[in-house]
C-alpha atoms as a PDB file:
ATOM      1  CA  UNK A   1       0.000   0.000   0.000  1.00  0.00           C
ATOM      2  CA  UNK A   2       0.937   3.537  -0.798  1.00  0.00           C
ATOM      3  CA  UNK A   3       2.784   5.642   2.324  1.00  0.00           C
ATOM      4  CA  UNK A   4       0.146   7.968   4.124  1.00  0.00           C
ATOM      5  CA  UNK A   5       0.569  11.852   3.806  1.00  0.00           C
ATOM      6  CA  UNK A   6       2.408  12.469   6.600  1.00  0.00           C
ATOM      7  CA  UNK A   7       0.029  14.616   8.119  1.00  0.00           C
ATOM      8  CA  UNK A   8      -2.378  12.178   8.098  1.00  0.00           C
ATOM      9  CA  UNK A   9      -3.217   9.697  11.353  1.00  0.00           C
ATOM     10  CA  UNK A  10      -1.635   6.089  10.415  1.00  0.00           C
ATOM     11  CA  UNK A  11      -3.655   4.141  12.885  1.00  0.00           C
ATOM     12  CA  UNK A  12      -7.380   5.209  11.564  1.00  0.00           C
ATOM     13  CA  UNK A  13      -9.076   3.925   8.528  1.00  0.00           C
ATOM     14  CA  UNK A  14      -8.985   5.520   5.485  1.00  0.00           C
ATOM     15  CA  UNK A  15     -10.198   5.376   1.697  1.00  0.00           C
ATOM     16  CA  UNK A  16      -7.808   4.612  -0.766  1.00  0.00           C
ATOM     17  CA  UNK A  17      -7.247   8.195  -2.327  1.00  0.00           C
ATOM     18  CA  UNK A  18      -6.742   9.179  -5.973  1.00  0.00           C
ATOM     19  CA  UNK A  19      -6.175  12.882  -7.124  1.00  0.00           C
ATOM     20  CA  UNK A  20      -6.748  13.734 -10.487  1.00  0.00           C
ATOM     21  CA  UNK A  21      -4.927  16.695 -11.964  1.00  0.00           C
ATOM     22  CA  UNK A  22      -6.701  17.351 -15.221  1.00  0.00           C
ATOM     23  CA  UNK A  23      -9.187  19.102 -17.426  1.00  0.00           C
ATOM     24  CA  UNK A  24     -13.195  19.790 -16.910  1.00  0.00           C
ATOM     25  CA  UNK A  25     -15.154  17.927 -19.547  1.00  0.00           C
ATOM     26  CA  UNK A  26     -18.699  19.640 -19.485  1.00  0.00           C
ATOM     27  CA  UNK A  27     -20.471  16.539 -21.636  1.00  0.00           C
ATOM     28  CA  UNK A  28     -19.243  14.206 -18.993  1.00  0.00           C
ATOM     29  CA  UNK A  29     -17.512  11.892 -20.810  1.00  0.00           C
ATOM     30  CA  UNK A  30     -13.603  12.498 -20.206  1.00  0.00           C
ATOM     31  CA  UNK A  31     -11.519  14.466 -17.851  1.00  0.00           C
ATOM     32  CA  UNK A  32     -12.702  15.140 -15.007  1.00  0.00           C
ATOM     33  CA  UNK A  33     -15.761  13.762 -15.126  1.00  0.00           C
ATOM     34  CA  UNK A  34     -14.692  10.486 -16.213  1.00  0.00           C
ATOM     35  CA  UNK A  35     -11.724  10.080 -13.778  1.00  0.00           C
ATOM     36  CA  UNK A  36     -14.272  10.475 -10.978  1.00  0.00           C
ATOM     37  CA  UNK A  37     -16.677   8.063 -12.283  1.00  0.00           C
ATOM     38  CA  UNK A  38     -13.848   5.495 -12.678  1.00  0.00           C
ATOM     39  CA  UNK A  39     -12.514   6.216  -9.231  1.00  0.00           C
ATOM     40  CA  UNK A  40     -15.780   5.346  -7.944  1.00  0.00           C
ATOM     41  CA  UNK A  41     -16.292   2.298  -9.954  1.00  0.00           C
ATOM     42  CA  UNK A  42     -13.319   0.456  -8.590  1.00  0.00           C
ATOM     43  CA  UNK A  43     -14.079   1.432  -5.037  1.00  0.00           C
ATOM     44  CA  UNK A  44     -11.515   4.721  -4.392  1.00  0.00           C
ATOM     45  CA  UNK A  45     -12.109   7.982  -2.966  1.00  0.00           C
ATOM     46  CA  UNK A  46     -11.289  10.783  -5.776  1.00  0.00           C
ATOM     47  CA  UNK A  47     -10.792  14.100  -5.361  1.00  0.00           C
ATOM     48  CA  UNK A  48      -9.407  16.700  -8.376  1.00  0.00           C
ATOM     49  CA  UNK A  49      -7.474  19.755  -8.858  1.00  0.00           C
ATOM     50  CA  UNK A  50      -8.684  21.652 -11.975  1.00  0.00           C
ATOM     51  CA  UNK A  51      -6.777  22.392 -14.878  1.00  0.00           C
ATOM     52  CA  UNK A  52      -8.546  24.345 -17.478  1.00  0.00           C
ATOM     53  CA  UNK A  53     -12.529  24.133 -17.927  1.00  0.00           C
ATOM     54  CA  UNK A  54     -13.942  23.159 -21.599  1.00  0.00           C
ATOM     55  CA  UNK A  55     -17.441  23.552 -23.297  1.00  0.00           C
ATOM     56  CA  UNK A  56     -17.563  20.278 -25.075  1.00  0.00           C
ATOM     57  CA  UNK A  57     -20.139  17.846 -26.116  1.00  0.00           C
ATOM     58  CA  UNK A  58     -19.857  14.553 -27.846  1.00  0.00           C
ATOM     59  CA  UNK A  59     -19.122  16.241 -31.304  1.00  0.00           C
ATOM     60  CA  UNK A  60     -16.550  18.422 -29.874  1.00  0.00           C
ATOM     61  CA  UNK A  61     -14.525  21.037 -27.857  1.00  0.00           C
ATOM     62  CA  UNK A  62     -16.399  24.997 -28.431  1.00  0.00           C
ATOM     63  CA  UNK A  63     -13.819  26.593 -25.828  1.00  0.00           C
ATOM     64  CA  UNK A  64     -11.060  26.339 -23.120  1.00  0.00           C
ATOM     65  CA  UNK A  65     -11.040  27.917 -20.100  1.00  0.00           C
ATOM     66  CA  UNK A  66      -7.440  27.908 -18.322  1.00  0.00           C
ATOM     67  CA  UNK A  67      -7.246  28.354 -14.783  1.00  0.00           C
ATOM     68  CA  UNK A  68      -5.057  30.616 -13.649  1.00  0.00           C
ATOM     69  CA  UNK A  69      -1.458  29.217 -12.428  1.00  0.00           C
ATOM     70  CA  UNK A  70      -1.954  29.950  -8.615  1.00  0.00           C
ATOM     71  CA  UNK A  71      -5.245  28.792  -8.427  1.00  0.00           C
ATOM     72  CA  UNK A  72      -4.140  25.457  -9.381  1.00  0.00           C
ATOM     73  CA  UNK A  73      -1.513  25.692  -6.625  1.00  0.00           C
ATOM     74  CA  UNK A  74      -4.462  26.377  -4.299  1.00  0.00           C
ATOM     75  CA  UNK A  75      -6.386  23.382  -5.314  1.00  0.00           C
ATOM     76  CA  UNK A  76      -3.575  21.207  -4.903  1.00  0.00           C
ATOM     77  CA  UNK A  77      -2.664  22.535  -1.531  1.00  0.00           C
ATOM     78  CA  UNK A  78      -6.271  22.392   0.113  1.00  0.00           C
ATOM     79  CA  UNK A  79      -6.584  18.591  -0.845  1.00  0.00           C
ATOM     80  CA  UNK A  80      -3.017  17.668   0.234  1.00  0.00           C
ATOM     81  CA  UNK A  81      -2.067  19.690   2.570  1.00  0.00           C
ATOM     82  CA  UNK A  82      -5.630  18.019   4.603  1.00  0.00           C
ATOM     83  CA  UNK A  83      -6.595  14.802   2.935  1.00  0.00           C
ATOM     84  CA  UNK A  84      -3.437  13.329   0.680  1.00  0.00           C
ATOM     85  CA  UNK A  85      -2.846  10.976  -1.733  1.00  0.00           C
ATOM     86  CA  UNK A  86      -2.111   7.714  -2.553  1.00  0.00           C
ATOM     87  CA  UNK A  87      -1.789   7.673  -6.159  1.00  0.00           C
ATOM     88  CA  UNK A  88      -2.125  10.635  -8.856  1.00  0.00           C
ATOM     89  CA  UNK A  89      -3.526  10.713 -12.216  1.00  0.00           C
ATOM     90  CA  UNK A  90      -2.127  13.891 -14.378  1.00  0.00           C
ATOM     91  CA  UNK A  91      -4.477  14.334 -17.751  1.00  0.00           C
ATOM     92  CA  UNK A  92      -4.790  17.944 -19.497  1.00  0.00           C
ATOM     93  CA  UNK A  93      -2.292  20.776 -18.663  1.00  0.00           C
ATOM     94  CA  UNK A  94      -2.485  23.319 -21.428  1.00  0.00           C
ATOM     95  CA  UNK A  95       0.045  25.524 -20.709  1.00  0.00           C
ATOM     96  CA  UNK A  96       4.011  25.322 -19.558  1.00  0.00           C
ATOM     97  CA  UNK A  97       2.611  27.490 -16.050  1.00  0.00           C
ATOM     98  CA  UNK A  98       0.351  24.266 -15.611  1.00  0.00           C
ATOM     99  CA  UNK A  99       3.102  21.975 -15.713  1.00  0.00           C
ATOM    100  CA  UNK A 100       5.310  23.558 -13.699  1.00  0.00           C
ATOM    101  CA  UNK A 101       2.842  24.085 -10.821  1.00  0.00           C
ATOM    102  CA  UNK A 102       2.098  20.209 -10.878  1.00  0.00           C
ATOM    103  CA  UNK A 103       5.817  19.445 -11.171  1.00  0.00           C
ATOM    104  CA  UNK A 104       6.483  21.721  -8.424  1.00  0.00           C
ATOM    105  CA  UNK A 105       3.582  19.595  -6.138  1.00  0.00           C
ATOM    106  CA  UNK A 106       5.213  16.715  -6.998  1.00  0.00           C
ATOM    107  CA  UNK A 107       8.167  17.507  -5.704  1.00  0.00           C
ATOM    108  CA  UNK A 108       7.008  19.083  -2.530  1.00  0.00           C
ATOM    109  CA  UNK A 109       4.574  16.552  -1.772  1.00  0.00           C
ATOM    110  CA  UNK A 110       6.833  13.462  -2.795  1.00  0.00           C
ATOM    111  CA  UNK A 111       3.653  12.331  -4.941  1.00  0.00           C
ATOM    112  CA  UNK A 112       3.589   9.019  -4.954  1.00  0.00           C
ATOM    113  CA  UNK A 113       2.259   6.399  -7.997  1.00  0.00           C
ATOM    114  CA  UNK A 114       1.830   9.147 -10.514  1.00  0.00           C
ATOM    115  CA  UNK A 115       0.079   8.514 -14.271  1.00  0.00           C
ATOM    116  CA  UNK A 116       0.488  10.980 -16.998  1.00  0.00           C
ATOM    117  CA  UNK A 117      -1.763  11.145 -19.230  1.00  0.00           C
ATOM    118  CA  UNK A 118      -0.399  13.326 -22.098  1.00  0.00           C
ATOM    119  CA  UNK A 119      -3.759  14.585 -23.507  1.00  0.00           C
ATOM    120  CA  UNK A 120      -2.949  16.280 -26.543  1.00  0.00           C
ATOM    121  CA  UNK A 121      -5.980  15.733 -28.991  1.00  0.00           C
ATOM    122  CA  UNK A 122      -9.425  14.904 -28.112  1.00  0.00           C
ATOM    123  CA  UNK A 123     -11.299  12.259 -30.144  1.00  0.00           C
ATOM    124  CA  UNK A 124     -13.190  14.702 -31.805  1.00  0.00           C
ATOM    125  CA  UNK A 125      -9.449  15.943 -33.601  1.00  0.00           C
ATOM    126  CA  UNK A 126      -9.461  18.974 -31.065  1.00  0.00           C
ATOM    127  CA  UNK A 127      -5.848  20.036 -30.272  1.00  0.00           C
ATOM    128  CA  UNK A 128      -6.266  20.683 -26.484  1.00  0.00           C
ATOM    129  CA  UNK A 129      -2.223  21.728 -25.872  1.00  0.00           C
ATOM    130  CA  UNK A 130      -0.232  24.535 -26.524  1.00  0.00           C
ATOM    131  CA  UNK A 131       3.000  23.551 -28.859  1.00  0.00           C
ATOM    132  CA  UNK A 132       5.466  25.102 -25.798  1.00  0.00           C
ATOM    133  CA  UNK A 133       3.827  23.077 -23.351  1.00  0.00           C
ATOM    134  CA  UNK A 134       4.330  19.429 -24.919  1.00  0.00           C
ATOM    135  CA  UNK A 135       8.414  20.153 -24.153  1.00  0.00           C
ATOM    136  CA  UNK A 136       7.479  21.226 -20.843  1.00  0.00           C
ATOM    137  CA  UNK A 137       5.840  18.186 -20.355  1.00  0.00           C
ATOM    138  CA  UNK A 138       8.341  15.634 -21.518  1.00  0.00           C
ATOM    139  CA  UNK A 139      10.975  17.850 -19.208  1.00  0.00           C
ATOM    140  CA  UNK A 140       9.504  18.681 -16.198  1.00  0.00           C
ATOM    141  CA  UNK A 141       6.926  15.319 -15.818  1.00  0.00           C
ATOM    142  CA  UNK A 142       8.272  12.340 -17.357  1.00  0.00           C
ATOM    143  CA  UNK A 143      10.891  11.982 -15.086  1.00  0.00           C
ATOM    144  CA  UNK A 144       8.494  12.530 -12.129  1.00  0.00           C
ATOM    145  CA  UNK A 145       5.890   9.665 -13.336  1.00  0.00           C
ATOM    146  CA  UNK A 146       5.665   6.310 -12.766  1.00  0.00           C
ATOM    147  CA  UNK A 147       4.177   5.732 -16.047  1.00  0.00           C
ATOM    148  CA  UNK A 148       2.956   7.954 -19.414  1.00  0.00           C
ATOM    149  CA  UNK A 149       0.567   6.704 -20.878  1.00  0.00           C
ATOM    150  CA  UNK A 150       0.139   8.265 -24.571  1.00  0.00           C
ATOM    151  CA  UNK A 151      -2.159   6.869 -27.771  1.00  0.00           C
ATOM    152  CA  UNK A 152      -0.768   6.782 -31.213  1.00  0.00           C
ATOM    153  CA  UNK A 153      -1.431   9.710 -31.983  1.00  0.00           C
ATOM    154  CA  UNK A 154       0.257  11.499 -28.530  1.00  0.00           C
ATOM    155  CA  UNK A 155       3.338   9.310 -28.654  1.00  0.00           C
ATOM    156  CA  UNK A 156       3.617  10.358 -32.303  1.00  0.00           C
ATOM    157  CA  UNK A 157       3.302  14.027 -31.554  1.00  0.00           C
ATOM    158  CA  UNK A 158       5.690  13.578 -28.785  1.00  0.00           C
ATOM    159  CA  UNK A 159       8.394  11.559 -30.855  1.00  0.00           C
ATOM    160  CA  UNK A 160       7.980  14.057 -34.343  1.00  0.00           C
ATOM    161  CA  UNK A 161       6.809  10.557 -37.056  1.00  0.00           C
ATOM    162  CA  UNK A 162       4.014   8.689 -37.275  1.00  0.00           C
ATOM    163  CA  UNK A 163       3.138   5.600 -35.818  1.00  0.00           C
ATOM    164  CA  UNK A 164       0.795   3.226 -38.542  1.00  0.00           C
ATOM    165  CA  UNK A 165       2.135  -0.133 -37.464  1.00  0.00           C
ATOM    166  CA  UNK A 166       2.066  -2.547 -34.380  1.00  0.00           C
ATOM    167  CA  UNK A 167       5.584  -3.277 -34.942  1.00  0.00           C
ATOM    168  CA  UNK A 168       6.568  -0.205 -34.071  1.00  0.00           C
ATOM    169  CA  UNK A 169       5.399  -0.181 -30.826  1.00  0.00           C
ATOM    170  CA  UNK A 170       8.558  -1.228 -29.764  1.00  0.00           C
ATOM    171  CA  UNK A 171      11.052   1.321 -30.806  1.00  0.00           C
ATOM    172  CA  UNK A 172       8.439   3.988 -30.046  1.00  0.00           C
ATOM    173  CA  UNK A 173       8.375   2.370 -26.312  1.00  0.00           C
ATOM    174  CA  UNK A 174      12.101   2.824 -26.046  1.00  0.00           C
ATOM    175  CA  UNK A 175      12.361   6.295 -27.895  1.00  0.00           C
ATOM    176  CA  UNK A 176       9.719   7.821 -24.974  1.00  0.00           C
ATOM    177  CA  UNK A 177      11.751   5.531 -22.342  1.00  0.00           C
ATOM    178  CA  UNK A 178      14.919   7.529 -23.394  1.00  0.00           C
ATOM    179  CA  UNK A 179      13.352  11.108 -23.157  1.00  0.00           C
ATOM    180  CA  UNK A 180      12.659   9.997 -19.667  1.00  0.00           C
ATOM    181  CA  UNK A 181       9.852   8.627 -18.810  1.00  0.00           C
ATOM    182  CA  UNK A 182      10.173   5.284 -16.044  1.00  0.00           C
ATOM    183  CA  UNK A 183       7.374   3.284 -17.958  1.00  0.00           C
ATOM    184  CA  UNK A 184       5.489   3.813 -21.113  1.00  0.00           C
ATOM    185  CA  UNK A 185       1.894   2.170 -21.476  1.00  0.00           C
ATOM    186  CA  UNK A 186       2.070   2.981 -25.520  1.00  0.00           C
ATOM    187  CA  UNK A 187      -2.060   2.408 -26.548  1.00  0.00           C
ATOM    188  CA  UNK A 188      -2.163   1.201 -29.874  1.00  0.00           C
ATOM    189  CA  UNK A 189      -6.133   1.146 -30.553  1.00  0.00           C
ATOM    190  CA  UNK A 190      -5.758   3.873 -33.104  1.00  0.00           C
ATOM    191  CA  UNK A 191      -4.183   0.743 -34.953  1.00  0.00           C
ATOM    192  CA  UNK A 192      -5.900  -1.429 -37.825  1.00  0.00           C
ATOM    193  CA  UNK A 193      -7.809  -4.722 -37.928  1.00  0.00           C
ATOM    194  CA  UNK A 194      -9.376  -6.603 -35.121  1.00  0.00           C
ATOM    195  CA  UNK A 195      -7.217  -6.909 -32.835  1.00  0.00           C
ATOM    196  CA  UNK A 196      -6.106  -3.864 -30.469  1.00  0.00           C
ATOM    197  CA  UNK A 197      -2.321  -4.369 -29.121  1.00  0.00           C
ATOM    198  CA  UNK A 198      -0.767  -2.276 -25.985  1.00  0.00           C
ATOM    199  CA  UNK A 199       2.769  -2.280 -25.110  1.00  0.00           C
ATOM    200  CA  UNK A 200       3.927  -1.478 -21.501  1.00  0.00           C
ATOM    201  CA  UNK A 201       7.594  -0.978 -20.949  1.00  0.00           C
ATOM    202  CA  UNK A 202       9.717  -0.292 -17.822  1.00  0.00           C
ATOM    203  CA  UNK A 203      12.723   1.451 -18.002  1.00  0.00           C
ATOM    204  CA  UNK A 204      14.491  -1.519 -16.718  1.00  0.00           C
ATOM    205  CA  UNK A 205      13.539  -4.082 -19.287  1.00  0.00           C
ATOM    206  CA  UNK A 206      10.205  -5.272 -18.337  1.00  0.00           C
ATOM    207  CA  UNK A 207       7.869  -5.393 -21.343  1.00  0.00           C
ATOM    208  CA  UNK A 208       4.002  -6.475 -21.350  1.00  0.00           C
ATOM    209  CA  UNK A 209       2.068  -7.282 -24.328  1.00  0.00           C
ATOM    210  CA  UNK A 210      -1.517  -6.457 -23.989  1.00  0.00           C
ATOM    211  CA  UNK A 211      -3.817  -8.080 -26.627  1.00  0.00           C
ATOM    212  CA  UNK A 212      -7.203  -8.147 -26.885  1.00  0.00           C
ATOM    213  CA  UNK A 213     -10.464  -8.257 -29.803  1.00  0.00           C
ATOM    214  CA  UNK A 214     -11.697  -4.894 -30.951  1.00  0.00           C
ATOM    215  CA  UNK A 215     -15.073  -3.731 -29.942  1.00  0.00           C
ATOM    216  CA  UNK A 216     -16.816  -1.683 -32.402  1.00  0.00           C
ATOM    217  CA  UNK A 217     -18.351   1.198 -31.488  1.00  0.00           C
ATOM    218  CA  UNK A 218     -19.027   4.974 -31.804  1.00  0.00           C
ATOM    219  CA  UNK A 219     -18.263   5.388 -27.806  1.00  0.00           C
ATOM    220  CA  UNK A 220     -14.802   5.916 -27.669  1.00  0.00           C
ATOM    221  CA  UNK A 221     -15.040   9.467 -25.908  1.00  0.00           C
ATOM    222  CA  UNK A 222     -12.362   9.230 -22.751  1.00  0.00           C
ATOM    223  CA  UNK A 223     -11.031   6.216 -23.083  1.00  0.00           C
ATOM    224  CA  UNK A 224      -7.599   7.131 -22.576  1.00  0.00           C
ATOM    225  CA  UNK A 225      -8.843   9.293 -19.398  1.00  0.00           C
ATOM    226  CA  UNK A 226     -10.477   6.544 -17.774  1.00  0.00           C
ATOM    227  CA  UNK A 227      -7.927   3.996 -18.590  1.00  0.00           C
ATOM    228  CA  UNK A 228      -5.075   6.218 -16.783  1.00  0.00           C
ATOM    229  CA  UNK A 229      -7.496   6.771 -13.987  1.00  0.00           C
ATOM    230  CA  UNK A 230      -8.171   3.338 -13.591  1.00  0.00           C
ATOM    231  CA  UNK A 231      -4.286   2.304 -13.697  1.00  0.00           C
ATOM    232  CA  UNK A 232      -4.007   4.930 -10.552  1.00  0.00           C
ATOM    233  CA  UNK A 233      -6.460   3.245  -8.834  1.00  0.00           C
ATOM    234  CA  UNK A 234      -5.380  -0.012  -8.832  1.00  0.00           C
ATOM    235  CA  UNK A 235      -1.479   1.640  -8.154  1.00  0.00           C
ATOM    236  CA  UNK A 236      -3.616   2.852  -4.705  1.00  0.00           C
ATOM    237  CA  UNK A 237      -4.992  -0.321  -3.915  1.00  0.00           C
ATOM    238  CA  UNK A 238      -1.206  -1.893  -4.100  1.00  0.00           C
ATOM    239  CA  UNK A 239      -1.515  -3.440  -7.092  1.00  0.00           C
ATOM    240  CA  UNK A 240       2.437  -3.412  -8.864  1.00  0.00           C
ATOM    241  CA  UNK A 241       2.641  -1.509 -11.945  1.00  0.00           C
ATOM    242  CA  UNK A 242       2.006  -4.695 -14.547  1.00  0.00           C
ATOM    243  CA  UNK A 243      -0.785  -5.986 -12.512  1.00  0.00           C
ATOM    244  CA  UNK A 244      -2.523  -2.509 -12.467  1.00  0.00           C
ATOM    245  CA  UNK A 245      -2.183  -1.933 -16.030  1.00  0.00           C
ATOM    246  CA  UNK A 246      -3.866  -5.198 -16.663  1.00  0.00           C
ATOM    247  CA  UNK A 247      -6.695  -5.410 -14.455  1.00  0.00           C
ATOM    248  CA  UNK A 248      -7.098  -0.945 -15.171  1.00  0.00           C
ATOM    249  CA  UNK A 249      -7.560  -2.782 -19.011  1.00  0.00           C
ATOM    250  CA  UNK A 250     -10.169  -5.353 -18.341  1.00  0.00           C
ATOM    251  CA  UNK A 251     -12.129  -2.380 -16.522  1.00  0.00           C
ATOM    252  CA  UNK A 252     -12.276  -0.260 -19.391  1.00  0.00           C
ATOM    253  CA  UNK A 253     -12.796  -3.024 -21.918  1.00  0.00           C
ATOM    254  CA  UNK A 254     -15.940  -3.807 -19.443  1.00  0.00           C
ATOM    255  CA  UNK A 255     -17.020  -0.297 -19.674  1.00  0.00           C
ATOM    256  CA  UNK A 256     -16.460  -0.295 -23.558  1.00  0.00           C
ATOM    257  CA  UNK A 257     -18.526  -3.920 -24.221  1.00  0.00           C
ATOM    258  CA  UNK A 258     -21.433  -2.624 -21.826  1.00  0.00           C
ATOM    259  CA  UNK A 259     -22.271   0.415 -23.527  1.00  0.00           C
ATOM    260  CA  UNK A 260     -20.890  -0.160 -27.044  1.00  0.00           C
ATOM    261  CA  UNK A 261     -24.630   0.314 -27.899  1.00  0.00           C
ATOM    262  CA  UNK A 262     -25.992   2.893 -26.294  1.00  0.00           C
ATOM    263  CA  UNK A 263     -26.532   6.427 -27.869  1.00  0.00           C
ATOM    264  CA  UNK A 264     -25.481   9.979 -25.563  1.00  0.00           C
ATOM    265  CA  UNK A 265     -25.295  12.663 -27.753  1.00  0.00           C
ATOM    266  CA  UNK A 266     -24.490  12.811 -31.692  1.00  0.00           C
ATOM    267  CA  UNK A 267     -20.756  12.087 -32.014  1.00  0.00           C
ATOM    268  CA  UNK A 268     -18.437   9.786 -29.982  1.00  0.00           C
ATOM    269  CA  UNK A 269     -19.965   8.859 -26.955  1.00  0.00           C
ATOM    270  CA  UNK A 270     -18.659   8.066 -23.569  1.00  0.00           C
ATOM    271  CA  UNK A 271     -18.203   4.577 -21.836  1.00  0.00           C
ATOM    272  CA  UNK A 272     -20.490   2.717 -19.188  1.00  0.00           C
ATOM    273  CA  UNK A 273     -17.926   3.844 -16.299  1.00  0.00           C
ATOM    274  CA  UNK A 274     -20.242   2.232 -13.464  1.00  0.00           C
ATOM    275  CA  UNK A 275     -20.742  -1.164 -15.577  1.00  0.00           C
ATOM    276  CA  UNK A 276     -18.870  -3.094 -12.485  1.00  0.00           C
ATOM    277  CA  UNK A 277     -19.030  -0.839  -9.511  1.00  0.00           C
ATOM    278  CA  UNK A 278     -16.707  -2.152  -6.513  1.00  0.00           C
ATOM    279  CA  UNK A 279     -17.408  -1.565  -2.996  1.00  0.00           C
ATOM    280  CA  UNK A 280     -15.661   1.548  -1.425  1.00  0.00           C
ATOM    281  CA  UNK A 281     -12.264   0.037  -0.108  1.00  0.00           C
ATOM    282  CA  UNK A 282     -11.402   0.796   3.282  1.00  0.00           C
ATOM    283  CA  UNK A 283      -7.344   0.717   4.208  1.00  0.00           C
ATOM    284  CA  UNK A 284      -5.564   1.310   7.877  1.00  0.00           C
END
């Protein structure tokens, strides 16, 4: 189990405790909004520090709101400084401020089990990042993260080719392991065909093929949000870093299957987060 905030009573029970650090998502269906609804499906106690606030819907993002710089700091403070964390999931910072303020937590916090999400385009095509800010990112965060966790699409951005093929994964995997990241979960459902391949790799060696069958459907909106949330919970419950990944990916492949067929809005909609929900887990 993850170390208790200091400042927080080791001998009374507790919730496991997930902070998200990421972008509002007013349709519901990523960001925010998702990480909580995955949090509560597998049985953790989420709380958030908001990034920027969008108007978006199912077909799209209309506008982006930043939050200003220090009030992100003030967020972060309130929850830690009183409640703590025991894992942290890191989705949409839009601007190099953003990052530093989280980096800058991190560090003064000593963070533990943190997921970056490096949420660069929404599934709509929306850019949702400011060019200066991706360098930030890869800087100031990957070394700081226990894993990143970027689509086809993001690891492409982040490494300056495109990625079309599932033997590529590989080199990609080590590429993003050399700009410093500890572990790269590289999500290859933007792929081809009928089968959907993800590649973890540690930094030490470790790799972890993750296959499974595609499911077809038109509800694809914050997937990669609740996947990374998921991986942080299980990371909080003591799960080790392969063991999250996996059982973080049979959640969200649940969540996918159980409302591949249902119809929220007129573009991509979101995932049946609560398809499985787990009882609230209770840790001393």
């Amino acid at each position: 189990m993850a170390s208790l905030n200091p400042s927080s009573p080791v001998s009374l029970p507790r919730y496991a405790r997930v902070l998200s650090i990421a972008g509002s998502d007013s349709g519901g269906g990523a960001g925010i909004q998702a990480d909580l609804k995955t949090m509560s499906a597998l049985g953790c106690f989420g709380m958030t520090a908001i990034t920027a606030l969008t108007a978006q819907n199912t077909q799209g993002v209309r506008s982006i709101h930043g939050v200003p710089p220090a009030f992100l700091q003030e967020q972060l403070d309130a929850v830690l400084e009183d409640i703590g964390c025991d894992a942290v999931k890191i989705g949409m910072l839009h601007a190099p401020e953003i990052v530093a303020v989280v980096a800058a937590a991190i560090d003064r916090y000593a963070l533990p089990h943190v997921v970056l999400d490096p949420v660069m385009v929404a599934t709509s095509g929306d850019r949702l990042i400011a060019e200066a800010t991706v360098g930030e990112l890869v800087r100031q965060l990957f070394p700081r993260a226990a894993l990143v966790t970027p689509n086809l699409d993001e690891a492409g951005l982040l490494l300056g080719r495109s990625l079309v093929h599932a033997d590529q994964l590989e080199q990609a995997a080590r590429d993003l392991l050399a700009m410093g990241a500890q572990a790269v979960l590289i999500k290859g459902g933007h792929l081809p065909g009928d089968e959907v391949v993800d590649l973890l790799a540690t930094a030490d060696g470790q790799r972890l093929r993750l296959a499974s069958t595609r499911i077809h459907t038109h509800n694809g909106h914050g997937t990669g949000c609740t996947l990374s949330s998921a991986i942080a919970c299980q990371l909080a419950l003591g799960q080790p870093l392969p063991s999250a990944v996996s059982l973080a990916r049979q959640y969200i492949l649940g969540a996918i299957e159980s409302g591949a067929d249902v119809h929220t809005g007129q573009g991509h909609g979101p995932l049946a987060h609560g398809w499985n929900p787990q009882k609230q887990v209770i840790v001393r």
